[in-house]
PDB file of N, CA and C in Angstrom:
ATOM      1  N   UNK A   1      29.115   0.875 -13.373  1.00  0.00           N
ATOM      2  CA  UNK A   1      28.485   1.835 -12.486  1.00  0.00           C
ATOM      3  C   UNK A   1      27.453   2.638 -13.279  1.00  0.00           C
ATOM      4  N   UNK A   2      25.967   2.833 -12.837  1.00  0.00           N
ATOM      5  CA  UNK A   2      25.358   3.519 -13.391  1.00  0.00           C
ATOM      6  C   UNK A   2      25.547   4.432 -13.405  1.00  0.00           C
ATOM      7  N   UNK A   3      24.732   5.534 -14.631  1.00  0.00           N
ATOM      8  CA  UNK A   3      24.906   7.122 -14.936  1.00  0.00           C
ATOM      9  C   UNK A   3      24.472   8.045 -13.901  1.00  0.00           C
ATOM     10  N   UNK A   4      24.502   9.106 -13.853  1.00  0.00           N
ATOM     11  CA  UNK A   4      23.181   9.862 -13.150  1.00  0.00           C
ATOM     12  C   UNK A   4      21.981   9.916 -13.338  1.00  0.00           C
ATOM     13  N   UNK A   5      22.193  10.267 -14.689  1.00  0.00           N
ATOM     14  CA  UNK A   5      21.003  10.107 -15.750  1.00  0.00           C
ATOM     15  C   UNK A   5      19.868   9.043 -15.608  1.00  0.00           C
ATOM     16  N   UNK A   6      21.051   7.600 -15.629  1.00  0.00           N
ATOM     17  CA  UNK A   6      20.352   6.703 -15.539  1.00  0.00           C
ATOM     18  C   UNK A   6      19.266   6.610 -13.960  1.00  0.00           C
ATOM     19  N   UNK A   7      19.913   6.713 -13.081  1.00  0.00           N
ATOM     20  CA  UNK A   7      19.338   6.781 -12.082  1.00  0.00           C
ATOM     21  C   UNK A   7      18.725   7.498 -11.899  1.00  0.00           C
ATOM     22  N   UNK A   8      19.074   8.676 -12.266  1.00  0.00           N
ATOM     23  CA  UNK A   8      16.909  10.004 -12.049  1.00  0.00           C
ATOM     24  C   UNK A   8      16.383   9.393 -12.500  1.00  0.00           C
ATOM     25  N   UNK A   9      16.805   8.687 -13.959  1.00  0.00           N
ATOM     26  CA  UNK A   9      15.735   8.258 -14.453  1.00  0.00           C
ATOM     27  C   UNK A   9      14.668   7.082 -14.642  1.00  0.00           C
ATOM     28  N   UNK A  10      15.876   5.985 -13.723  1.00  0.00           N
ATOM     29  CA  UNK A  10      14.977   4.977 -13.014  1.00  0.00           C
ATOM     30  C   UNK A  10      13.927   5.625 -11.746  1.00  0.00           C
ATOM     31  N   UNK A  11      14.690   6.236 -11.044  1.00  0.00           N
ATOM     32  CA  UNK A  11      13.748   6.936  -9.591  1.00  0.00           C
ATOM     33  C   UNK A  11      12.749   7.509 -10.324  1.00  0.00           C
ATOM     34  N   UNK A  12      12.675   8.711 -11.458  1.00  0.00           N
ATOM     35  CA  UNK A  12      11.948   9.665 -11.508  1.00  0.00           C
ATOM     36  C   UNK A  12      10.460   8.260 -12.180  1.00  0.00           C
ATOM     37  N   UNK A  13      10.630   7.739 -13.445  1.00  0.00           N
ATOM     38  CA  UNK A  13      10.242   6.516 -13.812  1.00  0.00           C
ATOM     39  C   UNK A  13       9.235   5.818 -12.503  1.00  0.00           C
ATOM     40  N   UNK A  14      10.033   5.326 -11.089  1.00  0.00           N
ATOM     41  CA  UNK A  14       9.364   4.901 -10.098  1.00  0.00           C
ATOM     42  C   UNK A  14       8.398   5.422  -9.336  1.00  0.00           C
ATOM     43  N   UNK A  15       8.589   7.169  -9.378  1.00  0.00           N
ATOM     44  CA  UNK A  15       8.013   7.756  -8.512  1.00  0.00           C
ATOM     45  C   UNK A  15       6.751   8.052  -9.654  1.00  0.00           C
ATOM     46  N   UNK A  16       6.934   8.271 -10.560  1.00  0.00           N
ATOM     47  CA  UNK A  16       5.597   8.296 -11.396  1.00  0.00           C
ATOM     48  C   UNK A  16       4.636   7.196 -11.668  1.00  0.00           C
ATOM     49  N   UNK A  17       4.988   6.473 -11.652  1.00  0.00           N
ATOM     50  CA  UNK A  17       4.375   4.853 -11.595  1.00  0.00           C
ATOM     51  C   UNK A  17       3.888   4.576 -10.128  1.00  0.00           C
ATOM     52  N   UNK A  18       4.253   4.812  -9.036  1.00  0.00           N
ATOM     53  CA  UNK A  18       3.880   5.231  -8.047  1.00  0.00           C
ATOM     54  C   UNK A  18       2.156   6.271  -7.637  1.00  0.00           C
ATOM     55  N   UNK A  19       2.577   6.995  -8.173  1.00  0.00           N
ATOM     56  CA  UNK A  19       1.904   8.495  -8.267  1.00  0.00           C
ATOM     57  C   UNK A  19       0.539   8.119  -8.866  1.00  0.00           C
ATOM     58  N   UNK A  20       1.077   7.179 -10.299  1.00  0.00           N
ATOM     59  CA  UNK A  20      -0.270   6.917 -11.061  1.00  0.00           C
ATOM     60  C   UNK A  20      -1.101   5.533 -10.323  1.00  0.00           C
ATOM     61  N   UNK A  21      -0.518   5.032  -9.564  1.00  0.00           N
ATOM     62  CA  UNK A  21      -1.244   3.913  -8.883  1.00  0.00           C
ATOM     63  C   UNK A  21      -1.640   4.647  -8.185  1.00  0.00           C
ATOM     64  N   UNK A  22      -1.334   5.720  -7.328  1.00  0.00           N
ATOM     65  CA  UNK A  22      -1.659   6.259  -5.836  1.00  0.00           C
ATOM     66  C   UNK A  22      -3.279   6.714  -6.680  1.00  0.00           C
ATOM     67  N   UNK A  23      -3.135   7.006  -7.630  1.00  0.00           N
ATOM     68  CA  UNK A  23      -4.547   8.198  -7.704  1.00  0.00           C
ATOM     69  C   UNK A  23      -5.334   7.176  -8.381  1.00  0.00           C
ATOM     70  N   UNK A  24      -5.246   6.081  -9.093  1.00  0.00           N
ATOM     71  CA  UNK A  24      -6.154   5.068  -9.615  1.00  0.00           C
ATOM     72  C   UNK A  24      -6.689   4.611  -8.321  1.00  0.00           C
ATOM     73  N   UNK A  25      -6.096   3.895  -7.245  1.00  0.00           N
ATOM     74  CA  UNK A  25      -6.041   3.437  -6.076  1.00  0.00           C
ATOM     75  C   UNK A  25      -7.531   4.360  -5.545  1.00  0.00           C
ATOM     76  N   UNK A  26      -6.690   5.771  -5.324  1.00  0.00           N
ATOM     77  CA  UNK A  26      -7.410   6.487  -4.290  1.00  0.00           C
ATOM     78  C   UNK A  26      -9.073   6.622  -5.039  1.00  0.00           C
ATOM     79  N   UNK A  27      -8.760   6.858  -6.884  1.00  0.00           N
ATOM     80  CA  UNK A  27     -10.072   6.725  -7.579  1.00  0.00           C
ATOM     81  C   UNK A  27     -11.185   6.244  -7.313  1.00  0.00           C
ATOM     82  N   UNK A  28     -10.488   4.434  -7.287  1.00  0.00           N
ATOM     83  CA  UNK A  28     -11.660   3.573  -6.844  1.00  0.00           C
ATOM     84  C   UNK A  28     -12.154   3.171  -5.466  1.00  0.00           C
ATOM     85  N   UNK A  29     -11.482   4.613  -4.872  1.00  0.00           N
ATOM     86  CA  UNK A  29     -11.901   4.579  -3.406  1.00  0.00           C
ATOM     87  C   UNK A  29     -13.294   5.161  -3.493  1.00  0.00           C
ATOM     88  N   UNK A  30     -13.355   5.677  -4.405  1.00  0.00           N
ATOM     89  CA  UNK A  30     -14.609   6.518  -4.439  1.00  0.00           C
ATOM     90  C   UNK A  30     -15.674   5.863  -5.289  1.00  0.00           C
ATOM     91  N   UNK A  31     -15.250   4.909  -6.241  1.00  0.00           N
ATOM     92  CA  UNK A  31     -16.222   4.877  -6.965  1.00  0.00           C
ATOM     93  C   UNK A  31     -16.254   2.956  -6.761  1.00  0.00           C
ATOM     94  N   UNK A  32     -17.514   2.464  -6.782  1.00  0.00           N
ATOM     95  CA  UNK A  32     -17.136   1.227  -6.086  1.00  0.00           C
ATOM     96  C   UNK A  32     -17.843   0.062  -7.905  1.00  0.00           C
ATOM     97  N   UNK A  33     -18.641   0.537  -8.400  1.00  0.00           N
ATOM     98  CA  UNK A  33     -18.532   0.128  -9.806  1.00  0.00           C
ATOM     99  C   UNK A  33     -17.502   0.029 -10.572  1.00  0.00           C
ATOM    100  N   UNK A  34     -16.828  -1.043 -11.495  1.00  0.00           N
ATOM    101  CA  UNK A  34     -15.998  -0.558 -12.291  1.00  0.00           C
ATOM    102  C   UNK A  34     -16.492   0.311 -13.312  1.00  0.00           C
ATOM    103  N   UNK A  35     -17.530  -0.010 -14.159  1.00  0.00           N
ATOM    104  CA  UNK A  35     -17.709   0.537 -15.482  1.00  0.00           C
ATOM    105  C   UNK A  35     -17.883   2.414 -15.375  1.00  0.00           C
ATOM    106  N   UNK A  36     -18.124   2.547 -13.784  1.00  0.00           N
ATOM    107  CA  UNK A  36     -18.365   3.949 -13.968  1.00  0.00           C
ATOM    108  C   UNK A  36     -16.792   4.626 -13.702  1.00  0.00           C
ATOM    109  N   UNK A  37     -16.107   3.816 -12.573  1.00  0.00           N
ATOM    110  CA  UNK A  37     -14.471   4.024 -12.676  1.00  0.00           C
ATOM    111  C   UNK A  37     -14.106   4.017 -14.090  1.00  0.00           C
ATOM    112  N   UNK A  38     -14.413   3.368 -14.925  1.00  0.00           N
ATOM    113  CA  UNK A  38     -13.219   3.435 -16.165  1.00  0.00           C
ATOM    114  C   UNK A  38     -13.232   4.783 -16.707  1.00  0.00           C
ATOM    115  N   UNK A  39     -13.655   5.404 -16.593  1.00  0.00           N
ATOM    116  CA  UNK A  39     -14.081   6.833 -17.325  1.00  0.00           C
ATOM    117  C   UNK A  39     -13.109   7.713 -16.748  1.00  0.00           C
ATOM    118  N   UNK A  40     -12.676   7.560 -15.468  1.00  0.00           N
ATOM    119  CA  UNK A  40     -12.105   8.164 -14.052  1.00  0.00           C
ATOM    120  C   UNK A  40     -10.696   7.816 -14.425  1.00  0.00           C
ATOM    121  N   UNK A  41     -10.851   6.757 -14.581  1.00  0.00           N
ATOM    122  CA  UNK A  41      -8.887   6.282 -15.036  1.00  0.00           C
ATOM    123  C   UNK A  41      -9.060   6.379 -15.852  1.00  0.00           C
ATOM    124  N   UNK A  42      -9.842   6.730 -17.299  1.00  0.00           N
ATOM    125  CA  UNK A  42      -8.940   6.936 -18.705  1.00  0.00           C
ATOM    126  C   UNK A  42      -8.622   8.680 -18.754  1.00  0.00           C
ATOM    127  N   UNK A  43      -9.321   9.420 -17.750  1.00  0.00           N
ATOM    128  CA  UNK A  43      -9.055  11.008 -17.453  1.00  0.00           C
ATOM    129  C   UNK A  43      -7.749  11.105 -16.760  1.00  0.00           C
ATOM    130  N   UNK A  44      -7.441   9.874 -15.694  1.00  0.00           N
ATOM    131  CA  UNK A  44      -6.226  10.057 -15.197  1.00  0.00           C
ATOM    132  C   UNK A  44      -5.097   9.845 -16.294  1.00  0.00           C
ATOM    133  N   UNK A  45      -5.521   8.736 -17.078  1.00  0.00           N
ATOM    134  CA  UNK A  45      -4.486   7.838 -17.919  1.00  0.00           C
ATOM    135  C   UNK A  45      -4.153   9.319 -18.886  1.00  0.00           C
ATOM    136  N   UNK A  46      -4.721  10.309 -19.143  1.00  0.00           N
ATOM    137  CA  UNK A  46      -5.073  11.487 -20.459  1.00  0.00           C
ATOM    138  C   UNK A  46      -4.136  12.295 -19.791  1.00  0.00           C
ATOM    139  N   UNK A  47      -4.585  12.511 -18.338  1.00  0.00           N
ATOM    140  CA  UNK A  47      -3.622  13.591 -17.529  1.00  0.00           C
ATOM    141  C   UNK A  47      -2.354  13.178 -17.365  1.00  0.00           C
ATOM    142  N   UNK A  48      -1.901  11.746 -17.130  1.00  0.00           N
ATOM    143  CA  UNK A  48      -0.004  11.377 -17.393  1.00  0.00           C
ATOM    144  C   UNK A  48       0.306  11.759 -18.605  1.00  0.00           C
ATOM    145  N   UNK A  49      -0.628  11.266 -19.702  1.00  0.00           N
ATOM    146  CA  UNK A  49      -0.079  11.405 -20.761  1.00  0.00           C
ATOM    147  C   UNK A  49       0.034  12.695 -21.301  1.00  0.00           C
ATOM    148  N   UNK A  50      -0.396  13.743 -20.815  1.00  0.00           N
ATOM    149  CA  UNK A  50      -0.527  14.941 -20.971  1.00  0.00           C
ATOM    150  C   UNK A  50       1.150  16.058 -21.389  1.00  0.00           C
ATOM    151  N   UNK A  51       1.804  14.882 -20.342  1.00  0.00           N
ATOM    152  CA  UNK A  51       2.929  15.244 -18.974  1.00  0.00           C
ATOM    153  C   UNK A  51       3.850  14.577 -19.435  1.00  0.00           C
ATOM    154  N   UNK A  52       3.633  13.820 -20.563  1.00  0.00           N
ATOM    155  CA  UNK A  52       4.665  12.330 -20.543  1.00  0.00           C
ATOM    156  C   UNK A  52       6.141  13.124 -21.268  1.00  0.00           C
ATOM    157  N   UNK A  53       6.078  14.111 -21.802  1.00  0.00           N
ATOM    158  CA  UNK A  53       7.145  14.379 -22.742  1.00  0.00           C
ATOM    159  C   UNK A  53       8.292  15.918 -22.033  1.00  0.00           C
ATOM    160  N   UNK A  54       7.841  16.123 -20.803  1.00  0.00           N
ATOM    161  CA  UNK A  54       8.161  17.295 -20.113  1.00  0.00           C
ATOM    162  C   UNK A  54       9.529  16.783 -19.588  1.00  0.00           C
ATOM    163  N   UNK A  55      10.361  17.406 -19.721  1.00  0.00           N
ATOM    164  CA  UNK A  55      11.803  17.110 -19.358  1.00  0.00           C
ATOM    165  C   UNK A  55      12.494  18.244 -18.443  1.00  0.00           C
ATOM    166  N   UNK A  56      11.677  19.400 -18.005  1.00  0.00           N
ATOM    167  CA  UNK A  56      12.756  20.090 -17.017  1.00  0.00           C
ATOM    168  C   UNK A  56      12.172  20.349 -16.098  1.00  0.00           C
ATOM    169  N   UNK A  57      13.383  19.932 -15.365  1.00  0.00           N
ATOM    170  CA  UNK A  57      13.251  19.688 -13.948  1.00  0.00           C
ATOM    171  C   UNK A  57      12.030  20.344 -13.154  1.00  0.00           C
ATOM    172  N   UNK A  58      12.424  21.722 -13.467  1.00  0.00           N
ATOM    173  CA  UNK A  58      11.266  22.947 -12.529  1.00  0.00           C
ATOM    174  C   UNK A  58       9.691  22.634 -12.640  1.00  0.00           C
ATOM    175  N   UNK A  59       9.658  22.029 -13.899  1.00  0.00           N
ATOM    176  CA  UNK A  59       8.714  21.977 -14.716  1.00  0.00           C
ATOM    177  C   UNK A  59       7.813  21.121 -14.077  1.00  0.00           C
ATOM    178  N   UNK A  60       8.902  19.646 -14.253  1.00  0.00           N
ATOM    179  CA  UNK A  60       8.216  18.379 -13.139  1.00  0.00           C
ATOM    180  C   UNK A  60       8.301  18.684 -11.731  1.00  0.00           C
ATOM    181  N   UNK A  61       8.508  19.226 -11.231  1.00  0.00           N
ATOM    182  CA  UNK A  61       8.891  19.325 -10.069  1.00  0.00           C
ATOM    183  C   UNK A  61       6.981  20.134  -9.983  1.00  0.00           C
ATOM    184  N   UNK A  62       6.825  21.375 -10.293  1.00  0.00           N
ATOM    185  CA  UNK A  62       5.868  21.813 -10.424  1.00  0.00           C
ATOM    186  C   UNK A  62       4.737  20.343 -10.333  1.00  0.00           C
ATOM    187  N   UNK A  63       4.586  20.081 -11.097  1.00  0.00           N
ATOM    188  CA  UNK A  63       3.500  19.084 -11.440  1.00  0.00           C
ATOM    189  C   UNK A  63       3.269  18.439 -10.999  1.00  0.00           C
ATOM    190  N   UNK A  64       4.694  17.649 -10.092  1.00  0.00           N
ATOM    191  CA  UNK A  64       4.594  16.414  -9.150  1.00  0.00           C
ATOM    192  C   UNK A  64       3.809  17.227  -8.400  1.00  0.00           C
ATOM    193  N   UNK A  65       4.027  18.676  -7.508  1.00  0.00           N
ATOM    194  CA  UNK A  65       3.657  18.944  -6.670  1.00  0.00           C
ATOM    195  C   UNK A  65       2.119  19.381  -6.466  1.00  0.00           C
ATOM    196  N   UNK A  66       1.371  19.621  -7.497  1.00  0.00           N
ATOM    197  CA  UNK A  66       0.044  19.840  -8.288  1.00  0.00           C
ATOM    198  C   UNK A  66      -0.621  18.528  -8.428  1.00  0.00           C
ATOM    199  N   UNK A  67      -0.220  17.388  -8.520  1.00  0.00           N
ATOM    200  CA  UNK A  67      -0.389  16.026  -8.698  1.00  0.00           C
ATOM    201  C   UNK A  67      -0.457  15.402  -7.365  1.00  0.00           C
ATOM    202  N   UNK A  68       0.529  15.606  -5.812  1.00  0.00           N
ATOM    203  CA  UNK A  68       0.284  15.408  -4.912  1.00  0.00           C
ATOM    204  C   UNK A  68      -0.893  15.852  -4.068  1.00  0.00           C
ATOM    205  N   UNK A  69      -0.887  17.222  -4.496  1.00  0.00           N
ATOM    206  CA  UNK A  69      -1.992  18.144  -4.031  1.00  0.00           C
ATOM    207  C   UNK A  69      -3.307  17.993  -4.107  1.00  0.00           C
ATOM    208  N   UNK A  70      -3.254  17.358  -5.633  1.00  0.00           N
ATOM    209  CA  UNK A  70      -4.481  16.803  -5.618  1.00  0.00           C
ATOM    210  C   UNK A  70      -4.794  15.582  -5.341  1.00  0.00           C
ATOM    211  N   UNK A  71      -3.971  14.884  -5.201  1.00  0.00           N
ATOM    212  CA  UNK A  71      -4.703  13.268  -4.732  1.00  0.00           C
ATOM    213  C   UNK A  71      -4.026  13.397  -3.263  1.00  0.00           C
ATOM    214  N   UNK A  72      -4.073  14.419  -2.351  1.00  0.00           N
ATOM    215  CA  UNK A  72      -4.567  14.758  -0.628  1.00  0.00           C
ATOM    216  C   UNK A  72      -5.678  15.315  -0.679  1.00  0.00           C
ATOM    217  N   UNK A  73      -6.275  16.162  -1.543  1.00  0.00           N
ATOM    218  CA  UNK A  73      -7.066  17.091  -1.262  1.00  0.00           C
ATOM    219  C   UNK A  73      -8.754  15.756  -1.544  1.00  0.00           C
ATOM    220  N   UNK A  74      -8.060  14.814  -2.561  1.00  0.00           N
ATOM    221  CA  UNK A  74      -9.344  14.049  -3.227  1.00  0.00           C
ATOM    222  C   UNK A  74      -9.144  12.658  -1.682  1.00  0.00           C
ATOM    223  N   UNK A  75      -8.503  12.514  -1.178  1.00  0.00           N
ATOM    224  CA  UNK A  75      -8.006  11.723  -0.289  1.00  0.00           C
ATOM    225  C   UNK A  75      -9.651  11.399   0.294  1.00  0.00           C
ATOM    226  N   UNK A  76      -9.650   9.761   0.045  1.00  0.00           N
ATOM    227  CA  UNK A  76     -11.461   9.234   0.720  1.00  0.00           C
ATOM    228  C   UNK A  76     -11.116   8.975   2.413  1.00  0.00           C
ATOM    229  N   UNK A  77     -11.886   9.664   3.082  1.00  0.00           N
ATOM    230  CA  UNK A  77     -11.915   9.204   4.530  1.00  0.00           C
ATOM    231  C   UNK A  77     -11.950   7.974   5.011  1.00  0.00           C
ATOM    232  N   UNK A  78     -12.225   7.280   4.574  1.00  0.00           N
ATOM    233  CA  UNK A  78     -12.635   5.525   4.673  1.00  0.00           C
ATOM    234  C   UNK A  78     -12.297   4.695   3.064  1.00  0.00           C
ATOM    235  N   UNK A  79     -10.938   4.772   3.379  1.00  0.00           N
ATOM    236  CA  UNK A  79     -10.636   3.904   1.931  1.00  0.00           C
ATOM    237  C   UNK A  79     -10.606   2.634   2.054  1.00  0.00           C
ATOM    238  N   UNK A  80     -10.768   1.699   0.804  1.00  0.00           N
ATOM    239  CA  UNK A  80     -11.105   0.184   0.729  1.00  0.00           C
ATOM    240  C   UNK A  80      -9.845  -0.203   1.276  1.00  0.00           C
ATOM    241  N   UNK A  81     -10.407  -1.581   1.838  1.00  0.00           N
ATOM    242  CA  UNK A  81      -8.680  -2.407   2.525  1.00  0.00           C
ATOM    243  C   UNK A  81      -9.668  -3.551   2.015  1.00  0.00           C
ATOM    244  N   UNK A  82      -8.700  -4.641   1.299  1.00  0.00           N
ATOM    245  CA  UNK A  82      -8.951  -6.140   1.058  1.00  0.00           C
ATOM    246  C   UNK A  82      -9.345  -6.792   2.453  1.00  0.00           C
ATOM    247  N   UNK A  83     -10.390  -7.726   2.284  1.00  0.00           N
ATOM    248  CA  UNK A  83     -10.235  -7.956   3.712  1.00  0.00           C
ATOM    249  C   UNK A  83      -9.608  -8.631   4.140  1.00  0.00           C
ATOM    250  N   UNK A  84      -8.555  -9.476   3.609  1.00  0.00           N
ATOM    251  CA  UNK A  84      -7.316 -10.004   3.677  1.00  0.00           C
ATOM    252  C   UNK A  84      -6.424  -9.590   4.418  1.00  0.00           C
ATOM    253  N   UNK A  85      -6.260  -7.992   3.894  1.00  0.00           N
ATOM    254  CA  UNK A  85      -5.162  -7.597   3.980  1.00  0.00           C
ATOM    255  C   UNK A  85      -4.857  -7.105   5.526  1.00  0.00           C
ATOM    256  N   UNK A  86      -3.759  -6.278   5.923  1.00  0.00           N
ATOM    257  CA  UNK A  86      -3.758  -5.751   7.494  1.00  0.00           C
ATOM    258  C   UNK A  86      -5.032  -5.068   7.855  1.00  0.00           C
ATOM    259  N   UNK A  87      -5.550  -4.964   8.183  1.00  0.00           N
ATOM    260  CA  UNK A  87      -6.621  -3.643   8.677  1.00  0.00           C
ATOM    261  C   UNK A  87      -7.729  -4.271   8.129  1.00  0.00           C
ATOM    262  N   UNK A  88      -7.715  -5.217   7.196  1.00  0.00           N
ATOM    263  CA  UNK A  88      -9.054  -5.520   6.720  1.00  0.00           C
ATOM    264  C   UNK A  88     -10.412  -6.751   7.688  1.00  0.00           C
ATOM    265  N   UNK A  89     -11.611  -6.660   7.339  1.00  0.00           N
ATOM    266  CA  UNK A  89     -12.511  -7.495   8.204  1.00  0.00           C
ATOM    267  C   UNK A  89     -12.133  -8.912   8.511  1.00  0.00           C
ATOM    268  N   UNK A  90     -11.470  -9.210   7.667  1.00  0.00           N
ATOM    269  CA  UNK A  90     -11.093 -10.957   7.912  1.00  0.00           C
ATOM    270  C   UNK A  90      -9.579 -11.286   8.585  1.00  0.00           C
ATOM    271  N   UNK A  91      -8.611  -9.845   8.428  1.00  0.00           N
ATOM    272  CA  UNK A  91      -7.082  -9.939   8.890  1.00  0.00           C
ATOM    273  C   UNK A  91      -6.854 -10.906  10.426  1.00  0.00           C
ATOM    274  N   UNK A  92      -6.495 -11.808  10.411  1.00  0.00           N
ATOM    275  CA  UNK A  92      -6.350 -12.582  11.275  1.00  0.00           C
ATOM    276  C   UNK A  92      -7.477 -13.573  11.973  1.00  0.00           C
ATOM    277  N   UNK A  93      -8.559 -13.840  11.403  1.00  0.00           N
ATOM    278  CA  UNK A  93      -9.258 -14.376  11.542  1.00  0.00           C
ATOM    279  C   UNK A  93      -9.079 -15.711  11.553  1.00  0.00           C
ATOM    280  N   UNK A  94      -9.577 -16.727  11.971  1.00  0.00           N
ATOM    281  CA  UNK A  94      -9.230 -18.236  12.454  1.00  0.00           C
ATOM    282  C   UNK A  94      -7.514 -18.818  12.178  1.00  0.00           C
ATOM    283  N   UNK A  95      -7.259 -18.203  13.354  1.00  0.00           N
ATOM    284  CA  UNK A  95      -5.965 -18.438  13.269  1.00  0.00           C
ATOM    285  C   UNK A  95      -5.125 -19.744  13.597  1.00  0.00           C
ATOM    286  N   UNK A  96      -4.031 -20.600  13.733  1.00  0.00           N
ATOM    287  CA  UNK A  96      -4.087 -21.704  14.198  1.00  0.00           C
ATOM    288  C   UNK A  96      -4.121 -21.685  15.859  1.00  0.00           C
ATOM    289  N   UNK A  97      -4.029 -22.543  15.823  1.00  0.00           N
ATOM    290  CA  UNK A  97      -3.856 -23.015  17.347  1.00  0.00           C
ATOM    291  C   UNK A  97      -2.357 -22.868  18.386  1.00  0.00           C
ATOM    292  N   UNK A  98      -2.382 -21.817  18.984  1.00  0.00           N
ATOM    293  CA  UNK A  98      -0.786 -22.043  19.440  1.00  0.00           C
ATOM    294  C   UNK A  98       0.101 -23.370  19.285  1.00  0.00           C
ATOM    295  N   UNK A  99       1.355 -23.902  19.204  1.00  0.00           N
ATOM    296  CA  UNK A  99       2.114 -24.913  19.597  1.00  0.00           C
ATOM    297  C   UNK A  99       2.338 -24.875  20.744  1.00  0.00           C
ATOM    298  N   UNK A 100       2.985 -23.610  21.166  1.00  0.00           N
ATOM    299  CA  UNK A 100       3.549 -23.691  22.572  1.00  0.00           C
ATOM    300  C   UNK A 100       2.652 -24.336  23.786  1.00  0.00           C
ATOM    301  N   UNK A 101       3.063 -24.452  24.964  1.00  0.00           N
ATOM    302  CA  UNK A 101       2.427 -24.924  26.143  1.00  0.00           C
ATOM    303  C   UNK A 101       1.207 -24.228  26.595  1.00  0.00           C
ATOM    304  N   UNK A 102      -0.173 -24.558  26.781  1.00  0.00           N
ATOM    305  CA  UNK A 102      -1.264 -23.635  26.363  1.00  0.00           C
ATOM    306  C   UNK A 102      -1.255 -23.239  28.192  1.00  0.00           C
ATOM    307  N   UNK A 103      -0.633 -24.292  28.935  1.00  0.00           N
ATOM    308  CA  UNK A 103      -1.142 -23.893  30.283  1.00  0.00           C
ATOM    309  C   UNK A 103       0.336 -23.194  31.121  1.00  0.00           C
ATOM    310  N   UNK A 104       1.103 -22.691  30.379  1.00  0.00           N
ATOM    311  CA  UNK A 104       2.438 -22.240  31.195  1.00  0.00           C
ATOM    312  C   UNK A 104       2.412 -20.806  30.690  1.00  0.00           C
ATOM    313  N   UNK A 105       1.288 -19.836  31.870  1.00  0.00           N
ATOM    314  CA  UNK A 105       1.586 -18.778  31.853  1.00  0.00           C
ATOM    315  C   UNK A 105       2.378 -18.381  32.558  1.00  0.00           C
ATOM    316  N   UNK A 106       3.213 -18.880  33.648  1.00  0.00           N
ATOM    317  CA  UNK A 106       3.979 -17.962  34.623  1.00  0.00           C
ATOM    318  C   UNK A 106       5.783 -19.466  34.144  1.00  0.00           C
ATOM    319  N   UNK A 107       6.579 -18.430  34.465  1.00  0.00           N
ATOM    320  CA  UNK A 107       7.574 -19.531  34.793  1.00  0.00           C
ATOM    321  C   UNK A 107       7.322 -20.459  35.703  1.00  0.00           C
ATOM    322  N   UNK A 108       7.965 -21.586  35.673  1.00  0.00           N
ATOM    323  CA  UNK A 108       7.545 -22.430  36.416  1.00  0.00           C
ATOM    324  C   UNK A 108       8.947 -22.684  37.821  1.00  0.00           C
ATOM    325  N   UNK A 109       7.800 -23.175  38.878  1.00  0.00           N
ATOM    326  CA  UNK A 109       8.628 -22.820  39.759  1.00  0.00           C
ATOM    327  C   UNK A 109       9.339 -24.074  40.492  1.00  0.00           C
ATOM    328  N   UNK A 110      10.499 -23.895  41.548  1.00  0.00           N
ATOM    329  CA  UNK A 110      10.982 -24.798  41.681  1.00  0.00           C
ATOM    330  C   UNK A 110      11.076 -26.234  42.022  1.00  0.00           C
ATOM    331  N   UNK A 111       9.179 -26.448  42.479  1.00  0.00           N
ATOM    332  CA  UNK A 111       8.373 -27.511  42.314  1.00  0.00           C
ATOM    333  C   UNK A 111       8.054 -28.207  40.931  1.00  0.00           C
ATOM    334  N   UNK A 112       8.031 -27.748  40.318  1.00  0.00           N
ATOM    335  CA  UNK A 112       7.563 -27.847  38.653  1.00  0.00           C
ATOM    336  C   UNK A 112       8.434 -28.773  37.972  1.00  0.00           C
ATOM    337  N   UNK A 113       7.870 -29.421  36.762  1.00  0.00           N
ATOM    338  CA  UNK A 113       8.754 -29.814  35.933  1.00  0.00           C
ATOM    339  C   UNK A 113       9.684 -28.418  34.859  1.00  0.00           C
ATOM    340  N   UNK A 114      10.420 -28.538  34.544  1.00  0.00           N
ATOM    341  CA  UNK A 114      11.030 -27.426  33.675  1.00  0.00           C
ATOM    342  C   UNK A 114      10.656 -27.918  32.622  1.00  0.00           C
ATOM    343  N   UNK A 115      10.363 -28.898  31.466  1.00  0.00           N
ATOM    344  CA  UNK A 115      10.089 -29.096  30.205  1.00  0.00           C
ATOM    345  C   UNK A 115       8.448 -29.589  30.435  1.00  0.00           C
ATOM    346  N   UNK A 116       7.542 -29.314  29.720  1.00  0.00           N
ATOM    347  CA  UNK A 116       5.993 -29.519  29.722  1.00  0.00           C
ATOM    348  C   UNK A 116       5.885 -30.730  28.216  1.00  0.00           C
ATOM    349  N   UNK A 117       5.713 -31.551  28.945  1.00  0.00           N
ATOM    350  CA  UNK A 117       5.546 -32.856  28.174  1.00  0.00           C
ATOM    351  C   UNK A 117       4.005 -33.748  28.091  1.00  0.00           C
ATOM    352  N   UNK A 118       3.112 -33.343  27.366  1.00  0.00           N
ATOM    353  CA  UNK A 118       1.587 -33.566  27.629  1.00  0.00           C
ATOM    354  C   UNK A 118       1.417 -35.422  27.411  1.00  0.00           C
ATOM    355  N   UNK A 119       1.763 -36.288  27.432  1.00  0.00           N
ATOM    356  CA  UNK A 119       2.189 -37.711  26.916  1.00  0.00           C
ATOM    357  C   UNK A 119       2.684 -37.903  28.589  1.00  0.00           C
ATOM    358  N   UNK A 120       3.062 -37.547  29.284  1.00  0.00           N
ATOM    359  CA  UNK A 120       4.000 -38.440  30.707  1.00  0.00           C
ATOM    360  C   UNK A 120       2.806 -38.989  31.517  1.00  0.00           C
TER     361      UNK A 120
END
């Protein structure tokens, strides 16, 4: 059975790794060059590391909350989506072709065949 310890300290571990993607993420929402981003994440990368050795609680707790604050407040109105991805320009684009029966919109009625067999 794990510690307590152990477990803040996997969660706390997750939620910071988290935190630091959220604001790299939200970074290159803004900046659409890399070479001018890198400058942007090695200020972020300076600011974890700033932080990396702080061990009480109040302390982090503070910071997380200074750290949230600011990556809402920097929050881009129109952030990048892959266009892959859900929401993005291409998300569902040429999709296949149904299987099902293309012409059985209504149940079929007691005239009808019950199984749709395109071959009879």
């Amino acid at each position: 059975m794990p510690s307590a310890t152990n477990t803040f300290a996997s969660a706390h571990r997750q939620y910071v790794q988290s935190l630091y993607k959220r604001r790299l993420k939200n970074s290159l929402d803004w900046t659409i060059r890399r070479d001018v981003w890198r400058a942007k994440a090695m200020e972020i990368r300076a600011e974890f590391e700033r932080n990396r050795d702080v061990k009480d609680p109040r302390q982090l707790a503070h910071i997380f909350e200074q750290a949230e604050a600011k990556l809402a407040g920097w929050k881009h109105p129109d952030p990048y989506i892959a266009p892959t991805a859900p929401g993005g320009t291409k998300w569902e684009r040429n999709l296949p072709p149904p299987t099902e029966n293309p012409y059985a919109h209504d149940e079929p009625t007691q005239y009808e065949r019950r199984s749709w067999n395109p071959f009879r």
